[in-house]
Protein backbone atom coordinates (compact mmCIF):
# COMPACT_ATOMS: atom_id res chain seq x y z
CA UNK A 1 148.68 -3.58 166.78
CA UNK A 2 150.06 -3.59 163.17
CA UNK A 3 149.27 -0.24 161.26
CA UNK A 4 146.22 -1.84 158.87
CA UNK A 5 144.24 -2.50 162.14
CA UNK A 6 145.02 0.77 163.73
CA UNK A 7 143.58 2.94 160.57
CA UNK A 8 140.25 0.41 161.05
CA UNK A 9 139.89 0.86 164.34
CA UNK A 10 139.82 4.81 164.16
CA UNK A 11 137.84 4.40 160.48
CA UNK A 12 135.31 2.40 163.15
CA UNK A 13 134.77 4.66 165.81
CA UNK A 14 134.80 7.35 163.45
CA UNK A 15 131.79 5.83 161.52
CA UNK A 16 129.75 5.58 164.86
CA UNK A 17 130.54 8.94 165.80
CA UNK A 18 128.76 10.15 162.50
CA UNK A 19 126.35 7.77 163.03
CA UNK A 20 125.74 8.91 166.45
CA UNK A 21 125.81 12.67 165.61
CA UNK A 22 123.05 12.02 161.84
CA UNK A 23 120.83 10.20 164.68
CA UNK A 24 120.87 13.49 167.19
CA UNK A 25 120.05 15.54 163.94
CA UNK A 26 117.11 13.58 162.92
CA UNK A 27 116.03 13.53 166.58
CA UNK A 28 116.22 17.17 166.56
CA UNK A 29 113.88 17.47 163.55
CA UNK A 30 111.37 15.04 164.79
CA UNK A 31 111.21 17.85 167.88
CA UNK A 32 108.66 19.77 165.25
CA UNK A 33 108.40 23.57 165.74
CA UNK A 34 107.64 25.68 168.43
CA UNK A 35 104.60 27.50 168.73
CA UNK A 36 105.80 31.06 168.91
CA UNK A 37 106.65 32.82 165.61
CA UNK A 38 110.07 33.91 167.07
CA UNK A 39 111.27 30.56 168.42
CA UNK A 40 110.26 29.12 165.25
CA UNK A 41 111.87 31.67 163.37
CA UNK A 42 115.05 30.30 164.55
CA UNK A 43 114.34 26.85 164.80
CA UNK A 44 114.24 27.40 160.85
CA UNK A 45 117.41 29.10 160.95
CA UNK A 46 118.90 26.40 162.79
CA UNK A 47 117.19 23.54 160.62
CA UNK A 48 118.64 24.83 156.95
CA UNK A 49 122.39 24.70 159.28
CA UNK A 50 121.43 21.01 160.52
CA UNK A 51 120.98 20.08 156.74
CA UNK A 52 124.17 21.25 155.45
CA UNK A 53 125.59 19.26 158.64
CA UNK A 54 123.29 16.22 158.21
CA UNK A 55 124.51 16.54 154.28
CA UNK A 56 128.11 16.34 154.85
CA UNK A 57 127.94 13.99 158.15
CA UNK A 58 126.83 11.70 155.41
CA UNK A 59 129.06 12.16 152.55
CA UNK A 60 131.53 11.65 155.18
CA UNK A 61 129.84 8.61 156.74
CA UNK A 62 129.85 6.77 152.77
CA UNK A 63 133.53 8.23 152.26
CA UNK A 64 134.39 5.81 155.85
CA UNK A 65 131.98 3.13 154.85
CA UNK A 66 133.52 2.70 151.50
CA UNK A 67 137.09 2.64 153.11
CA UNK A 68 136.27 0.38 155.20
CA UNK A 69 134.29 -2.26 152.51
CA UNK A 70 137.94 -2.11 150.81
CA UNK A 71 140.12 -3.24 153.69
CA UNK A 72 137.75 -6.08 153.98
């Protein structure tokens, strides 16, 4: 396997790692909040840490996408 096809093959399963990990995020926030105030609390906490991850999980994902529209 020459060197090209190497760096798309990672480049590839990288992308549907990401891809994998923005769909578990989004599944998370469909979830919806708990009912009691403390739970909730945290799921809050949690969600404003999934959004910075969601946010660069993408910038990453269009970084790989773009790479990989170059090599053709």
């Amino acid at each position: 396997m020459n060197s090209e096809t190497d760096k798309k093959s990672k480049l590839l399963a990288k992308r549907d790692e990401l891809r994998d990990r923005l769909v578990a995020i989004e599944k998370d926030y469909r979830q919806g909040l708990d009912a009691d105030s403390e739970e909730r609390a945290v799921q809050l906490e949690n969600a404003e840490v999934l959004d910075g991850i969601a946010k660069a999980t993408q910038a990453e994902l269009d970084r790989i996408e773009k790479e990989l529209a170059a090599m053709g």
